[in-house]
Structure formats: C-alpha cells, structure tokens
C-alpha atoms as a PDB file:
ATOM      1  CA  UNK A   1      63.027-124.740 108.046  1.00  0.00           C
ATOM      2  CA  UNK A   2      63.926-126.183 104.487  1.00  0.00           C
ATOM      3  CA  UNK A   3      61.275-126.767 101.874  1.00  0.00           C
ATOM      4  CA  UNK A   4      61.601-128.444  99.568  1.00  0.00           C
ATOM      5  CA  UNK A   5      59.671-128.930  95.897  1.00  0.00           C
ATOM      6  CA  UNK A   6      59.375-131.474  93.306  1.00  0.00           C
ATOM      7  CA  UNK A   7      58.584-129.976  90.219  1.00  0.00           C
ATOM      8  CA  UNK A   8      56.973-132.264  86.856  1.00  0.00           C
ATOM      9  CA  UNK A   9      60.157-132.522  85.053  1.00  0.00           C
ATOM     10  CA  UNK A  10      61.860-134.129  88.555  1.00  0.00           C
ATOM     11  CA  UNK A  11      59.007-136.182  89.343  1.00  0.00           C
ATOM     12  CA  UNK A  12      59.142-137.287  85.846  1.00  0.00           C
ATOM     13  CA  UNK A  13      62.810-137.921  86.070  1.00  0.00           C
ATOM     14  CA  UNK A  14      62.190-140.105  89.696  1.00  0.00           C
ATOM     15  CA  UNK A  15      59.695-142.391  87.844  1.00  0.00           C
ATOM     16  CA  UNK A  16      61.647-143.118  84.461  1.00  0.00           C
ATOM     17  CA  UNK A  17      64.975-144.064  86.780  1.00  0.00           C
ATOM     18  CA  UNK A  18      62.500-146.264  89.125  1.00  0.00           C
ATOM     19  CA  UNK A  19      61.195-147.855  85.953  1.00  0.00           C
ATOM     20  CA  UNK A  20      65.127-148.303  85.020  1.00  0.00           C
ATOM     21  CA  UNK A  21      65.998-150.089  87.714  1.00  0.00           C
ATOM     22  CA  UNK A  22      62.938-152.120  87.837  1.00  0.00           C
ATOM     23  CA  UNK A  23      63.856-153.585  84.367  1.00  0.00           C
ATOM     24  CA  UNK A  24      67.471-154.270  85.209  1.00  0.00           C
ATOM     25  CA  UNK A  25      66.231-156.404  88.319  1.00  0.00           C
ATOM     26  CA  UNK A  26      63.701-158.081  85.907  1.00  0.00           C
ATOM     27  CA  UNK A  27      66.216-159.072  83.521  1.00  0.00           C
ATOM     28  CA  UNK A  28      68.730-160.146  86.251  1.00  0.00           C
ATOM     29  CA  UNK A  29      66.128-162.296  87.812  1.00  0.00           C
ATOM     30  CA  UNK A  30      64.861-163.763  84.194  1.00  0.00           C
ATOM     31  CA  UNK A  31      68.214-164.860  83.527  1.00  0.00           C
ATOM     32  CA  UNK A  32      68.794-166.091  87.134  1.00  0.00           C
ATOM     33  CA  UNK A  33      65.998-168.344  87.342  1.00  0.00           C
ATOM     34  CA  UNK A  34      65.888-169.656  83.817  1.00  0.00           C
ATOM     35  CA  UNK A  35      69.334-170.499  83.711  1.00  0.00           C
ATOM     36  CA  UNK A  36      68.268-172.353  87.310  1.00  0.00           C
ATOM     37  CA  UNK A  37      65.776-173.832  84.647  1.00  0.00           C
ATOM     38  CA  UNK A  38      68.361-175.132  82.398  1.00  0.00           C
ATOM     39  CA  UNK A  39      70.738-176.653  85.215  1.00  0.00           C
ATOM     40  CA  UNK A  40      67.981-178.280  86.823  1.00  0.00           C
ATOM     41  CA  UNK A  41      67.143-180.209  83.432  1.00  0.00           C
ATOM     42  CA  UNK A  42      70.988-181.014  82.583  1.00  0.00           C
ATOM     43  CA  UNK A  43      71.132-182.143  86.413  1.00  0.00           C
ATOM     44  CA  UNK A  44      68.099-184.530  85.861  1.00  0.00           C
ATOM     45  CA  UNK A  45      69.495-186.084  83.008  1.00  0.00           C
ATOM     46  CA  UNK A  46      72.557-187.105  84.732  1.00  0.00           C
ATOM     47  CA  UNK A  47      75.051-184.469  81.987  1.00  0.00           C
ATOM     48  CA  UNK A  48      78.061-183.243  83.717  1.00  0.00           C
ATOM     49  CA  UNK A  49      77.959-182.383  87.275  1.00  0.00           C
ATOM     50  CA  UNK A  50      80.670-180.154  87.072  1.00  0.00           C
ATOM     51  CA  UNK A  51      79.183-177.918  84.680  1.00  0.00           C
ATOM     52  CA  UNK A  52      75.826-177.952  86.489  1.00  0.00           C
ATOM     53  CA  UNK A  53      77.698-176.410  89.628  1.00  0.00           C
ATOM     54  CA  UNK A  54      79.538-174.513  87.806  1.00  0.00           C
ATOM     55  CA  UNK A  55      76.533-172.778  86.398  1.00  0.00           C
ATOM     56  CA  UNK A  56      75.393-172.721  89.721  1.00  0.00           C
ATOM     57  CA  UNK A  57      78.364-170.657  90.923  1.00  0.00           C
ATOM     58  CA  UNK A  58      77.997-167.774  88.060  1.00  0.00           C
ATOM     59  CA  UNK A  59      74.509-167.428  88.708  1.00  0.00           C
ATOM     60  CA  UNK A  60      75.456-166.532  92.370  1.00  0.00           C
ATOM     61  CA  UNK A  61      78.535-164.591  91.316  1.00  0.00           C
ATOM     62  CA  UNK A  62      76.839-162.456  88.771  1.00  0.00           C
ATOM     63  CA  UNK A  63      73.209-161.679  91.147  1.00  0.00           C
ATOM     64  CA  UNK A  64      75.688-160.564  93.434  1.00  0.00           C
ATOM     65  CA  UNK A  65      78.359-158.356  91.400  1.00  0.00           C
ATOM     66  CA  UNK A  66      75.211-156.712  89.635  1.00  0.00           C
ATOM     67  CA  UNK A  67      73.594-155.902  93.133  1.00  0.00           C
ATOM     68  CA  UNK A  68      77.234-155.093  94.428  1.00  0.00           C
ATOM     69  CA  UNK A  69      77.637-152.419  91.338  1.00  0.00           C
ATOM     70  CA  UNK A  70      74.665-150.896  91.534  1.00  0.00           C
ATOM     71  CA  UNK A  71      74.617-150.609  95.545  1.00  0.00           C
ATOM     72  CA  UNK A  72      78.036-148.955  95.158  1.00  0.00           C
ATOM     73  CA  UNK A  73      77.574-146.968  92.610  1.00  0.00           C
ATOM     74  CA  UNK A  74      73.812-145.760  92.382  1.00  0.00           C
ATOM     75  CA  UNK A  75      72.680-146.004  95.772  1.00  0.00           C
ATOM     76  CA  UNK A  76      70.552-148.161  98.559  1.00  0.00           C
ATOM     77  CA  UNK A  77      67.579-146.832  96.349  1.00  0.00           C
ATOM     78  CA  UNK A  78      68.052-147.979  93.146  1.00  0.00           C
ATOM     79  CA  UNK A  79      69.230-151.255  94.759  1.00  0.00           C
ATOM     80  CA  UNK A  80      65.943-151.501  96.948  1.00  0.00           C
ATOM     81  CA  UNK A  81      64.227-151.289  93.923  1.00  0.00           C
ATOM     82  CA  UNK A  82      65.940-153.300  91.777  1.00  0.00           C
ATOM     83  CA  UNK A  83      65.703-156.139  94.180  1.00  0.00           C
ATOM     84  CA  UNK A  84      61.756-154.870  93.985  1.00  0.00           C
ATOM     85  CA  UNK A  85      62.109-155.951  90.335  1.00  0.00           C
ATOM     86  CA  UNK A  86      63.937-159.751  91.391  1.00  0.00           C
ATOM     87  CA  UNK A  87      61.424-160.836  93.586  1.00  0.00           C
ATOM     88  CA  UNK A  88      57.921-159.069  91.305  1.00  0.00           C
ATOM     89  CA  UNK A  89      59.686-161.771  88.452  1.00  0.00           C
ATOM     90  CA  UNK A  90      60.607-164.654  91.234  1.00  0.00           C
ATOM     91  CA  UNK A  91      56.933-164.451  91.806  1.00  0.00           C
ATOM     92  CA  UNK A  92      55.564-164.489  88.386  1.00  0.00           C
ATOM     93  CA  UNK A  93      57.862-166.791  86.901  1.00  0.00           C
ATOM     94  CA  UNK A  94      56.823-169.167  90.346  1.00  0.00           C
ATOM     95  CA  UNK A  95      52.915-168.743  89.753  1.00  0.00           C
ATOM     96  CA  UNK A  96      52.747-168.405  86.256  1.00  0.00           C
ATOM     97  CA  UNK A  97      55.237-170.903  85.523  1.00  0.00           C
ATOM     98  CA  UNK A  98      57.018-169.214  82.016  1.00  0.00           C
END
C-alpha cells in the first residue's frame, strides 16, 4: 500500500499554481468577451463587416490555441482550472455588467 504525504511547502506550491492558472483563464476570458464588446458596437454601427468577423475569428483562434497550449503542455488540471477561471469572469462580467 502507497502513502502518500503532502507536506506545507507542496500544498503551498498546489495553491500558488491553481491561483496561476486561475488568472491566465481570467485574463483570456477578459479579453475574449470585451473584445466581443467592441465588435458588437462596430457591428451596430454598420463599420466594416469584414473586420467585425475577422475579430470574431481571432477571438476563437486564440481561446482555443491558449487552451490547446496549456492542455498539451501543463496538463487536464491546469486546463480544468483555467477554464474554472473563463467561466467565474463569463459570469461576472454577465451579472455585473463591467
């Protein structure tokens, strides 16, 4: 039977690289949806369509090459909670309205 024992320092250690990756899915997600902001007001106004999609298609691109990276290179945990961080700012930006 295998036991096994987190000591302070690597509990410490699991937090700070949670909080990490928390950030980096905050800041993906800021810029996501407040560049959706901005392409949403150029698309009301009628200002080039082809720059609105085009916007469109690097927010998509880049969400998914920064999941893509860190899924290949960290792991599925840092990805599940970076994605934690996406959604916790999808959700404030939606009810707080910033």
């Amino acid at each position: 039977m295998t036991i096994f024992h987190l000591t302070e320092r690597d509990l410490i250690l699991c937090v700070l690289s949670a909080s990490v990756w928390l950030g980096v899915g905050t800041v993906i997600s800021a810029f996501h949806l407040l560049s959706l902001r901005w392409s949403v007001q150029h698309f009301e106004v009628g200002q080039s369509l082809l720059l609105v999609f085009a916007i469109q298609l690097v927010r998509f691109a880049l969400i998914a090459i920064v999941l893509g990276v860190i899924a290949g290179q960290f792991g599925a945990l840092s990805l599940l909670i970076a994605t934690a961080g996406i959604l916790a700012t999808r959700t404030a930006i939606l009810r707080f309205g910033v």
